[in-house]
PDB file of N, CA and C in Angstrom:
ATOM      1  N   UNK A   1      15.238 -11.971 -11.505  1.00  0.00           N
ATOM      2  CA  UNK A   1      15.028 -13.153 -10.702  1.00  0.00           C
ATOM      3  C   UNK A   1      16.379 -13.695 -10.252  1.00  0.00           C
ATOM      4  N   UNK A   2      16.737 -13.196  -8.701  1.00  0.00           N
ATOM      5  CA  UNK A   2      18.173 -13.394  -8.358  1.00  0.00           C
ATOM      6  C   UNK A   2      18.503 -15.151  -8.742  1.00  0.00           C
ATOM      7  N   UNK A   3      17.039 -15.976  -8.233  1.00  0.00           N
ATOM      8  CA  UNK A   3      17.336 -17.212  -8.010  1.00  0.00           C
ATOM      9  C   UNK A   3      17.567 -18.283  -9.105  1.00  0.00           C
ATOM     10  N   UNK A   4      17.580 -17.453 -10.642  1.00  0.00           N
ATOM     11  CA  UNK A   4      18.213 -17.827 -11.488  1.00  0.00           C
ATOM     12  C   UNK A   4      18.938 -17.428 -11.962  1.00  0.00           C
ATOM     13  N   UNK A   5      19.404 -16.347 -11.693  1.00  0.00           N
ATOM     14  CA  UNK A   5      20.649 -15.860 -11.547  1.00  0.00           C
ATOM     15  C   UNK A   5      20.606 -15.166 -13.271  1.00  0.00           C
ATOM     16  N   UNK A   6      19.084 -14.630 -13.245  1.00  0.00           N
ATOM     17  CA  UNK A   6      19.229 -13.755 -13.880  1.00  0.00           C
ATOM     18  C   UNK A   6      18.812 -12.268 -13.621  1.00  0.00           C
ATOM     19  N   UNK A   7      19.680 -11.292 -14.002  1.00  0.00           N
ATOM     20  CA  UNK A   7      19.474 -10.122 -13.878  1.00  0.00           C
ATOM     21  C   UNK A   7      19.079  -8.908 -14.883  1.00  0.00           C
ATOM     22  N   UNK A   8      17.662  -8.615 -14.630  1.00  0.00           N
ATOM     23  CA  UNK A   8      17.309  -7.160 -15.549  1.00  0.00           C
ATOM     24  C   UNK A   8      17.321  -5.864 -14.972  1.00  0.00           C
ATOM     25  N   UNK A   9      18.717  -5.494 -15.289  1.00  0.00           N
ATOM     26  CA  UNK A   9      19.351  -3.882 -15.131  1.00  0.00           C
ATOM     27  C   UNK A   9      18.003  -3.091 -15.353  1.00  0.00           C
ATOM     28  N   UNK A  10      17.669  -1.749 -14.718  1.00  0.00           N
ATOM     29  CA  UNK A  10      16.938  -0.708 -15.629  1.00  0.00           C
ATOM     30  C   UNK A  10      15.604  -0.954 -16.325  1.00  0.00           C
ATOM     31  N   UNK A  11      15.430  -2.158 -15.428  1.00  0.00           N
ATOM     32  CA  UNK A  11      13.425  -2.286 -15.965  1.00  0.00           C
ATOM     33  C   UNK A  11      12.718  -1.271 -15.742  1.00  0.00           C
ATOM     34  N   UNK A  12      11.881  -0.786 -16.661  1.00  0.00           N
ATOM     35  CA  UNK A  12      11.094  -0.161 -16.450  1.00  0.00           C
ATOM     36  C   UNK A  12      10.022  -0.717 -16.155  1.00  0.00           C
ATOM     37  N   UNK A  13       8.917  -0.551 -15.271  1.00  0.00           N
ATOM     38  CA  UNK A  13       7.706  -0.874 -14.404  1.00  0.00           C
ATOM     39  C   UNK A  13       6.427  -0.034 -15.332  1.00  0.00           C
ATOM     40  N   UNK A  14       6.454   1.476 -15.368  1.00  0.00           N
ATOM     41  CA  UNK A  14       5.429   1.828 -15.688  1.00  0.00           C
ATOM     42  C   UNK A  14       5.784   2.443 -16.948  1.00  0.00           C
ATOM     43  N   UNK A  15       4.759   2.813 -17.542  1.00  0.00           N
ATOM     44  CA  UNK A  15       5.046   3.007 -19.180  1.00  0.00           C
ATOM     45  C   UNK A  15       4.593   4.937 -18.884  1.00  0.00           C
ATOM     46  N   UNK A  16       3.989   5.595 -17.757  1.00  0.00           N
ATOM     47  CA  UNK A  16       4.440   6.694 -17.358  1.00  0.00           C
ATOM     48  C   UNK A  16       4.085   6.919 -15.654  1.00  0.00           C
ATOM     49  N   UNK A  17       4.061   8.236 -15.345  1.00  0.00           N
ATOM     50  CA  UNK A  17       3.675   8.557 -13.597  1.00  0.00           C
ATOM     51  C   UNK A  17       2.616   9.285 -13.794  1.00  0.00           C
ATOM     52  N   UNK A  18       2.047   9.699 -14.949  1.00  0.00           N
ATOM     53  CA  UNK A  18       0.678  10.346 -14.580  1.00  0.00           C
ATOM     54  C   UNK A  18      -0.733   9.369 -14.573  1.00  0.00           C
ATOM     55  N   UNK A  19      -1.671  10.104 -13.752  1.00  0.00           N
ATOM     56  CA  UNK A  19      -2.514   8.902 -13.335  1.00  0.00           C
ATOM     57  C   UNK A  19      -3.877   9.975 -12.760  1.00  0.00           C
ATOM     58  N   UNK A  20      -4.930   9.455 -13.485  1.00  0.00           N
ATOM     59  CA  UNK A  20      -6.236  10.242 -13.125  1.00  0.00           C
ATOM     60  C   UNK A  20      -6.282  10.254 -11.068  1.00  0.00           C
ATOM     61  N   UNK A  21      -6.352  11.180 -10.940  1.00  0.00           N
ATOM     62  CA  UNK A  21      -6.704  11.473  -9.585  1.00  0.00           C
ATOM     63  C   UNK A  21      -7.812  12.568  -9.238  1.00  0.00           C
ATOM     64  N   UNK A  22      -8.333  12.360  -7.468  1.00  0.00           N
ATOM     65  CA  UNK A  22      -8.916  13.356  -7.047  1.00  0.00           C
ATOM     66  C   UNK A  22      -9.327  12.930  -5.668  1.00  0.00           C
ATOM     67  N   UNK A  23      -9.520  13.966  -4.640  1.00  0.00           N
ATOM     68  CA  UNK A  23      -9.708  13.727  -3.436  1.00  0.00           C
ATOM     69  C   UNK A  23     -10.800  15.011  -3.289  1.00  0.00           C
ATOM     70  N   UNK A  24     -10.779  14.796  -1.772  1.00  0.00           N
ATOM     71  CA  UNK A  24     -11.748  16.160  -1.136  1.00  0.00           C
ATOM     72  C   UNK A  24     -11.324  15.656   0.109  1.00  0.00           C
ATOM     73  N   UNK A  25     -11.334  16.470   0.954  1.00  0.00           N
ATOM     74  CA  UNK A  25     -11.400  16.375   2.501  1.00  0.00           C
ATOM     75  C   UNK A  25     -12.168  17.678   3.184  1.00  0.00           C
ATOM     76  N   UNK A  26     -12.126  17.790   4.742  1.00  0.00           N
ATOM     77  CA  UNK A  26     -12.770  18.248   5.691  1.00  0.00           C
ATOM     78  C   UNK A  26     -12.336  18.059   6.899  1.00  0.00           C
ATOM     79  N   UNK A  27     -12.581  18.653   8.032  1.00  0.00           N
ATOM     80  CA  UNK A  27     -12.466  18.817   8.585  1.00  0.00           C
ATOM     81  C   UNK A  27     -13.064  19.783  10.033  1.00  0.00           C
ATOM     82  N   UNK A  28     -13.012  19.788  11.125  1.00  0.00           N
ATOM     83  CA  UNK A  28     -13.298  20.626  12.258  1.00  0.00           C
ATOM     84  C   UNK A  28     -12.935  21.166  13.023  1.00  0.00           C
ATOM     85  N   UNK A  29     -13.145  22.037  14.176  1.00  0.00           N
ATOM     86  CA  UNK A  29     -12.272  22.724  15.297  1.00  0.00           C
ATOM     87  C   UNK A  29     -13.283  22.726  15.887  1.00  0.00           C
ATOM     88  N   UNK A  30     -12.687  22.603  17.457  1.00  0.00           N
ATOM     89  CA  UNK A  30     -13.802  22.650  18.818  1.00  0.00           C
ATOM     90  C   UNK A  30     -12.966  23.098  19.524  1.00  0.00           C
ATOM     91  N   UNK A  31     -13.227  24.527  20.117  1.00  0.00           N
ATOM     92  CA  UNK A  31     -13.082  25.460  21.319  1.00  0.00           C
ATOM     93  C   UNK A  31     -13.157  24.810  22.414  1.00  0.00           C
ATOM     94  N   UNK A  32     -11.819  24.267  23.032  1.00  0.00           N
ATOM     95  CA  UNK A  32     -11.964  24.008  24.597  1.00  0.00           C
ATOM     96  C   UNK A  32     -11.901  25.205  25.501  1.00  0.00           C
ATOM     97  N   UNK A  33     -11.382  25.961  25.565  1.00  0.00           N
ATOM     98  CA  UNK A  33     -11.241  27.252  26.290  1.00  0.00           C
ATOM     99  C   UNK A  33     -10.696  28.549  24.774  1.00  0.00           C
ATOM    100  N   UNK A  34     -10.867  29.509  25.565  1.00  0.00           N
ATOM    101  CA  UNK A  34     -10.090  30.761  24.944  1.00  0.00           C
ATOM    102  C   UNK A  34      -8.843  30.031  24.615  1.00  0.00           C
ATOM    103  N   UNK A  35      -7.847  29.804  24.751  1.00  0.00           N
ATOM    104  CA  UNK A  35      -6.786  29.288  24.229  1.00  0.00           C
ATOM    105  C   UNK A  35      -6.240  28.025  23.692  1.00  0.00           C
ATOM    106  N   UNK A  36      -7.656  27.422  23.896  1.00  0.00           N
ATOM    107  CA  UNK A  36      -7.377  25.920  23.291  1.00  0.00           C
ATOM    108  C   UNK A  36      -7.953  24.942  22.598  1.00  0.00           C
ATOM    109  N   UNK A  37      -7.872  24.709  21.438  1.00  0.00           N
ATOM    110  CA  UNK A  37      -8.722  23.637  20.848  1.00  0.00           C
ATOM    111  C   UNK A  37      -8.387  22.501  20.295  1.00  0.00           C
ATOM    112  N   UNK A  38      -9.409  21.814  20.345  1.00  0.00           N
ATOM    113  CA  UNK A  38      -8.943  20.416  19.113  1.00  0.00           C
ATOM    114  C   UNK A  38      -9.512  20.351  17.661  1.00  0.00           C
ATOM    115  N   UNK A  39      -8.730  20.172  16.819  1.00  0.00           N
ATOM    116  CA  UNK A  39      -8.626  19.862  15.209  1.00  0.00           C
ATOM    117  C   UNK A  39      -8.813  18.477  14.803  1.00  0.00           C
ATOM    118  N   UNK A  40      -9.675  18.163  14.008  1.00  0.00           N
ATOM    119  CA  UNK A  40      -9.542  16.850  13.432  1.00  0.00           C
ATOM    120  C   UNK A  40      -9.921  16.643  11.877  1.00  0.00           C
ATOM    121  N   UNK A  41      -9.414  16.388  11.010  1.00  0.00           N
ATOM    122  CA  UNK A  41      -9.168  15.834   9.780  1.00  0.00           C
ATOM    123  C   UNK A  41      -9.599  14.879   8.541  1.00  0.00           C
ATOM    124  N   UNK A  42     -10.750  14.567   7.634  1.00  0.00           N
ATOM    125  CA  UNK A  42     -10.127  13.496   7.550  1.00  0.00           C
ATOM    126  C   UNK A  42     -10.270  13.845   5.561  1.00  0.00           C
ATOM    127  N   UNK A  43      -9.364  13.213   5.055  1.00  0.00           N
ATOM    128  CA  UNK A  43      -9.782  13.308   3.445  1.00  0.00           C
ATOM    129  C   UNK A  43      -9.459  11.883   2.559  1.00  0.00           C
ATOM    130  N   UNK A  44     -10.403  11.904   1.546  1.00  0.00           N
ATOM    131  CA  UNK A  44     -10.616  10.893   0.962  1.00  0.00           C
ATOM    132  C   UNK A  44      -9.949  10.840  -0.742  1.00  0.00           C
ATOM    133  N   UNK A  45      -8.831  10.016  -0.954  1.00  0.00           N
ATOM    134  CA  UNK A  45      -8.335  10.243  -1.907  1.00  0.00           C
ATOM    135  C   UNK A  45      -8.232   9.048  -3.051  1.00  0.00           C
ATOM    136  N   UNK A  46      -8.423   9.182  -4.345  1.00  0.00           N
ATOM    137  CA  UNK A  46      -8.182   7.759  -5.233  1.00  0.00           C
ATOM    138  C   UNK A  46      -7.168   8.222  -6.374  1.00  0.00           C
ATOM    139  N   UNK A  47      -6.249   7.631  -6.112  1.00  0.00           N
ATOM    140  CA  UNK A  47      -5.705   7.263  -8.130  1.00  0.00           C
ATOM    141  C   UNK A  47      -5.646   6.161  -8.873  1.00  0.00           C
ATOM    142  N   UNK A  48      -5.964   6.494 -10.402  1.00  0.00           N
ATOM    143  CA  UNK A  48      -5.729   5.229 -11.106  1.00  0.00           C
ATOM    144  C   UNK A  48      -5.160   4.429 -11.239  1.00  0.00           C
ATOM    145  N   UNK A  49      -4.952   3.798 -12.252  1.00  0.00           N
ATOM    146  CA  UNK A  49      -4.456   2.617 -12.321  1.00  0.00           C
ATOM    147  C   UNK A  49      -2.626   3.094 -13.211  1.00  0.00           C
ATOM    148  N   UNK A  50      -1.580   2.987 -13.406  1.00  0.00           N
ATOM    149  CA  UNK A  50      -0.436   3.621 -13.786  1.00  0.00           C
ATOM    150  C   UNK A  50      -0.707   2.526 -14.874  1.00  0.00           C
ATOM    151  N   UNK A  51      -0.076   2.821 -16.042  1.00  0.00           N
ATOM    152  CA  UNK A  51       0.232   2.540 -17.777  1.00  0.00           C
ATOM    153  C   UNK A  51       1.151   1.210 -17.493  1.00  0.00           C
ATOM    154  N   UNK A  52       1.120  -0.155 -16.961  1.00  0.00           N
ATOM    155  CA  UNK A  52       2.528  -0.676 -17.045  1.00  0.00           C
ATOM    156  C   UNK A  52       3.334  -0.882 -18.464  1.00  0.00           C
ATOM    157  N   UNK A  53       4.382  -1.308 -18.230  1.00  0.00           N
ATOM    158  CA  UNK A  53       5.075  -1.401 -19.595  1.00  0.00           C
ATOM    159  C   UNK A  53       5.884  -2.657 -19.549  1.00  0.00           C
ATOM    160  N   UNK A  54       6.423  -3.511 -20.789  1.00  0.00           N
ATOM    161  CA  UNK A  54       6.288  -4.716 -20.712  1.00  0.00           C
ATOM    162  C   UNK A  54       7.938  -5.095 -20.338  1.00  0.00           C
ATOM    163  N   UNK A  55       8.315  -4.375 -19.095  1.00  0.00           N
ATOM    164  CA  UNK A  55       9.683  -5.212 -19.057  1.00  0.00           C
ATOM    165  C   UNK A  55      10.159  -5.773 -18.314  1.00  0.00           C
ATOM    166  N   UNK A  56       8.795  -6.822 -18.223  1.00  0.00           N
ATOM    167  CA  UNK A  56       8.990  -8.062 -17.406  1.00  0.00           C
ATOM    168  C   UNK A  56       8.721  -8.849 -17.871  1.00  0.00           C
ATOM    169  N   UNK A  57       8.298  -8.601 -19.853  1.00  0.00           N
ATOM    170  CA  UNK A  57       8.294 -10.073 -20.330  1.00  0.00           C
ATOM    171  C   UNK A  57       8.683 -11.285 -20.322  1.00  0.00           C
ATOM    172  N   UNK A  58       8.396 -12.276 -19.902  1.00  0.00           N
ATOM    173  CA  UNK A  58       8.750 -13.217 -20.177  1.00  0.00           C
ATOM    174  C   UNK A  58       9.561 -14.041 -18.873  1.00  0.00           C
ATOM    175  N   UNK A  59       9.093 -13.424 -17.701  1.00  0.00           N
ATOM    176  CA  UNK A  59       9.736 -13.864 -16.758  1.00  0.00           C
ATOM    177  C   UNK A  59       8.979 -14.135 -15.404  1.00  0.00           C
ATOM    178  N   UNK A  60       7.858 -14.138 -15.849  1.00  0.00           N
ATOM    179  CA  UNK A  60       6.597 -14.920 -14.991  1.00  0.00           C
ATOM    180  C   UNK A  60       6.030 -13.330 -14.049  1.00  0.00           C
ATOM    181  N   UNK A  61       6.695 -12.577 -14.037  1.00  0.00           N
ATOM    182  CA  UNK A  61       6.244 -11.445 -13.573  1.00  0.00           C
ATOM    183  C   UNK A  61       5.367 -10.477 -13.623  1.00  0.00           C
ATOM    184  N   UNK A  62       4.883 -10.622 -15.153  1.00  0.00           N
ATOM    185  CA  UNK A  62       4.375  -9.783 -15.768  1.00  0.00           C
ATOM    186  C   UNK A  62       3.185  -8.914 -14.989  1.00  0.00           C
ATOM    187  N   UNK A  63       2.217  -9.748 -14.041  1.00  0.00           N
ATOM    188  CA  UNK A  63       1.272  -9.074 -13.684  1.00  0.00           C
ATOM    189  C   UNK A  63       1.567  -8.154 -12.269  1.00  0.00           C
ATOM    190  N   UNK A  64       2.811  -8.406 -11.741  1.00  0.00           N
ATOM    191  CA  UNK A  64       3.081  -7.445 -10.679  1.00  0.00           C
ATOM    192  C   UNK A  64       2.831  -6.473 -10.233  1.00  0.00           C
ATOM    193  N   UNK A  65       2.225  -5.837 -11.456  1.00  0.00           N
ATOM    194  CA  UNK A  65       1.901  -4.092 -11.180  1.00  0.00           C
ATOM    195  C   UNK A  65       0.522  -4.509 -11.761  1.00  0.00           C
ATOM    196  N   UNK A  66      -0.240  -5.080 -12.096  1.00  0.00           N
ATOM    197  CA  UNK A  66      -1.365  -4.834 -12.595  1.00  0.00           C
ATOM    198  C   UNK A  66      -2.370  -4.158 -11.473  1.00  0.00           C
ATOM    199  N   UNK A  67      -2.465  -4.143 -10.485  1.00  0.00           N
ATOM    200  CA  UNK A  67      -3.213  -3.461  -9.427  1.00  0.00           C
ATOM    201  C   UNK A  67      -2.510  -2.106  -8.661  1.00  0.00           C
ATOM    202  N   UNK A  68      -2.544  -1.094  -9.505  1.00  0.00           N
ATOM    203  CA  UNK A  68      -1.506   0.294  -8.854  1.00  0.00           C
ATOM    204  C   UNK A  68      -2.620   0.945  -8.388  1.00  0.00           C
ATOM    205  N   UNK A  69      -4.169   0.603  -9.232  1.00  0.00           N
ATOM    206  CA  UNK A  69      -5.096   1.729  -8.179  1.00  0.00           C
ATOM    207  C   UNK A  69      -4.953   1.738  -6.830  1.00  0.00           C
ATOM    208  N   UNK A  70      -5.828   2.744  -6.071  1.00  0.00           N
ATOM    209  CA  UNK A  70      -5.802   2.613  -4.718  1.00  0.00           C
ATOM    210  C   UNK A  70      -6.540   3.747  -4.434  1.00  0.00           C
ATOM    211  N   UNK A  71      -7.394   3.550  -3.218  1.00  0.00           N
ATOM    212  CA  UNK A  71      -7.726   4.634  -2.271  1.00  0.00           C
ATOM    213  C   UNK A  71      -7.296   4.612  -1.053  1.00  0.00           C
ATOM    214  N   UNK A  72      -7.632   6.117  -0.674  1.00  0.00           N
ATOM    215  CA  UNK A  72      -6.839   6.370   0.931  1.00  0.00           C
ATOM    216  C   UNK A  72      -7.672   7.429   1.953  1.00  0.00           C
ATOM    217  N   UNK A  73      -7.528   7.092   2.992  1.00  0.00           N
ATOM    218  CA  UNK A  73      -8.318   7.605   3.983  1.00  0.00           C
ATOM    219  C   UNK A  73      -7.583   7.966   5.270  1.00  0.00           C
ATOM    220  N   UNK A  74      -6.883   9.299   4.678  1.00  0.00           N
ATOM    221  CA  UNK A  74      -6.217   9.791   5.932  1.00  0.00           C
ATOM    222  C   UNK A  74      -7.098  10.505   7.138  1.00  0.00           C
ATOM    223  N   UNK A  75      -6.462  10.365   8.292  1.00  0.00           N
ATOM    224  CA  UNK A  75      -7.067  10.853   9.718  1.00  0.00           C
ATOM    225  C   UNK A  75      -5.954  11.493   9.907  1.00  0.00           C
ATOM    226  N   UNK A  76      -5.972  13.546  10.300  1.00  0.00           N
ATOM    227  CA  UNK A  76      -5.737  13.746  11.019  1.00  0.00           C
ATOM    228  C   UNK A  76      -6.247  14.116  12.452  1.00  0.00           C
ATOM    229  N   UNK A  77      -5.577  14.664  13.424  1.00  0.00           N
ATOM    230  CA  UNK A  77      -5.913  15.299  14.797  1.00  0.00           C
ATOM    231  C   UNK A  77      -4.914  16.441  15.560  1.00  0.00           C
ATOM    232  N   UNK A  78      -5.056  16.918  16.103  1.00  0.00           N
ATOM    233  CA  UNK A  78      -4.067  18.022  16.524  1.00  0.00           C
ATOM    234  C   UNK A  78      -4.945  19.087  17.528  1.00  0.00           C
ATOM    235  N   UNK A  79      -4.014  19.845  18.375  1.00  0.00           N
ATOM    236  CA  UNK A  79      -4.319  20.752  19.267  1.00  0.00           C
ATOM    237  C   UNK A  79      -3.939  21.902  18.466  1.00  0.00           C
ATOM    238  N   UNK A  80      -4.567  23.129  18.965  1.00  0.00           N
ATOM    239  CA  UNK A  80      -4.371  24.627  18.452  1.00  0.00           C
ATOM    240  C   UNK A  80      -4.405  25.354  19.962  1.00  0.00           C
ATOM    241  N   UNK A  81      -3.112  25.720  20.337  1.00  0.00           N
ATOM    242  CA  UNK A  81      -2.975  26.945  21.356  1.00  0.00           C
ATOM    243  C   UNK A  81      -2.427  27.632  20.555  1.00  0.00           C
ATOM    244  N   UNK A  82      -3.465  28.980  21.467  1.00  0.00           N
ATOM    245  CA  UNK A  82      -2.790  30.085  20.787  1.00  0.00           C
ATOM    246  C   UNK A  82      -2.223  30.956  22.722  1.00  0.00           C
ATOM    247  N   UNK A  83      -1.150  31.984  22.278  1.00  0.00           N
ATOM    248  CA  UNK A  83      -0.337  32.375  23.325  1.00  0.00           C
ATOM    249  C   UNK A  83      -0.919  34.420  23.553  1.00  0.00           C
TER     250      UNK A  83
END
Protein backbone atom coordinates (compact mmCIF):
# COMPACT_ATOMS: atom_id res chain seq x y z
CA UNK A 1 0.00 0.00 0.00
CA UNK A 2 2.17 2.83 -1.64
CA UNK A 3 -0.17 5.38 0.20
CA UNK A 4 1.15 4.41 3.45
CA UNK A 5 4.11 4.07 2.49
CA UNK A 6 4.21 0.68 3.15
CA UNK A 7 5.88 -1.82 1.10
CA UNK A 8 5.51 -5.81 0.69
CA UNK A 9 8.54 -7.03 -1.42
CA UNK A 10 7.77 -10.67 -2.92
CA UNK A 11 4.09 -11.31 -1.91
CA UNK A 12 2.97 -14.16 -2.82
CA UNK A 13 -0.78 -14.12 -4.26
CA UNK A 14 -1.44 -17.77 -4.84
CA UNK A 15 -0.53 -20.62 -2.66
CA UNK A 16 -0.01 -22.60 -6.27
CA UNK A 17 -0.79 -22.33 -10.46
CA UNK A 18 -2.52 -25.50 -10.80
CA UNK A 19 -6.22 -25.26 -11.16
CA UNK A 20 -9.04 -27.81 -12.26
CA UNK A 21 -9.76 -27.06 -15.89
CA UNK A 22 -11.55 -28.10 -19.15
CA UNK A 23 -12.91 -26.84 -22.37
CA UNK A 24 -14.28 -28.32 -25.73
CA UNK A 25 -14.70 -26.41 -28.83
CA UNK A 26 -15.89 -26.72 -32.58
CA UNK A 27 -16.04 -25.48 -35.26
CA UNK A 28 -16.89 -25.24 -39.35
CA UNK A 29 -15.82 -24.69 -42.99
CA UNK A 30 -18.00 -23.50 -45.91
CA UNK A 31 -16.81 -23.89 -49.53
CA UNK A 32 -17.13 -20.62 -51.35
CA UNK A 33 -15.57 -21.74 -54.55
CA UNK A 34 -12.85 -24.45 -55.38
CA UNK A 35 -10.34 -22.26 -53.81
CA UNK A 36 -12.00 -20.59 -51.15
CA UNK A 37 -13.55 -20.83 -47.91
CA UNK A 38 -14.64 -19.52 -44.67
CA UNK A 39 -13.70 -21.02 -41.13
CA UNK A 40 -15.32 -20.19 -38.00
CA UNK A 41 -14.57 -21.20 -34.40
CA UNK A 42 -15.85 -21.12 -31.29
CA UNK A 43 -14.70 -22.97 -27.79
CA UNK A 44 -15.84 -22.91 -24.42
CA UNK A 45 -13.43 -22.90 -21.58
CA UNK A 46 -13.53 -22.78 -17.43
CA UNK A 47 -10.88 -22.81 -14.65
CA UNK A 48 -11.04 -22.91 -11.05
CA UNK A 49 -10.67 -21.08 -8.51
CA UNK A 50 -6.37 -20.74 -7.69
CA UNK A 51 -5.31 -21.75 -3.77
CA UNK A 52 -4.71 -18.00 -2.44
CA UNK A 53 -2.17 -17.65 0.19
CA UNK A 54 -2.16 -15.29 3.04
CA UNK A 55 0.29 -12.52 2.12
CA UNK A 56 -1.83 -9.92 2.35
CA UNK A 57 -2.59 -10.32 5.86
CA UNK A 58 -3.48 -7.77 7.54
CA UNK A 59 -3.63 -5.06 5.14
CA UNK A 60 -7.24 -4.81 4.14
CA UNK A 61 -6.48 -6.73 0.99
CA UNK A 62 -6.99 -9.93 1.76
CA UNK A 63 -9.93 -10.76 -0.50
CA UNK A 64 -8.35 -9.54 -3.81
CA UNK A 65 -7.95 -12.76 -5.35
CA UNK A 66 -10.83 -14.45 -3.92
CA UNK A 67 -12.64 -14.62 -7.39
CA UNK A 68 -9.76 -16.25 -9.91
CA UNK A 69 -12.53 -18.57 -11.45
CA UNK A 70 -13.58 -17.72 -14.83
CA UNK A 71 -15.04 -18.77 -18.07
CA UNK A 72 -14.28 -17.94 -21.65
CA UNK A 73 -15.79 -17.91 -24.93
CA UNK A 74 -13.49 -17.51 -27.67
CA UNK A 75 -14.67 -16.69 -31.43
CA UNK A 76 -12.63 -17.49 -34.08
CA UNK A 77 -13.02 -16.71 -38.07
CA UNK A 78 -10.68 -16.93 -40.95
CA UNK A 79 -10.43 -17.58 -44.77
CA UNK A 80 -8.75 -20.82 -46.30
CA UNK A 81 -7.24 -20.34 -49.94
CA UNK A 82 -5.69 -22.81 -51.24
CA UNK A 83 -3.17 -22.02 -54.51
Amino acid sequence: MPQANVVLPNVDFFDSSVVPAFGMGGGLQVALSDRLAFQGGVDLRWHGDLKAKDGLAGTGLEPINDKSRRWALPITGGLTVRF
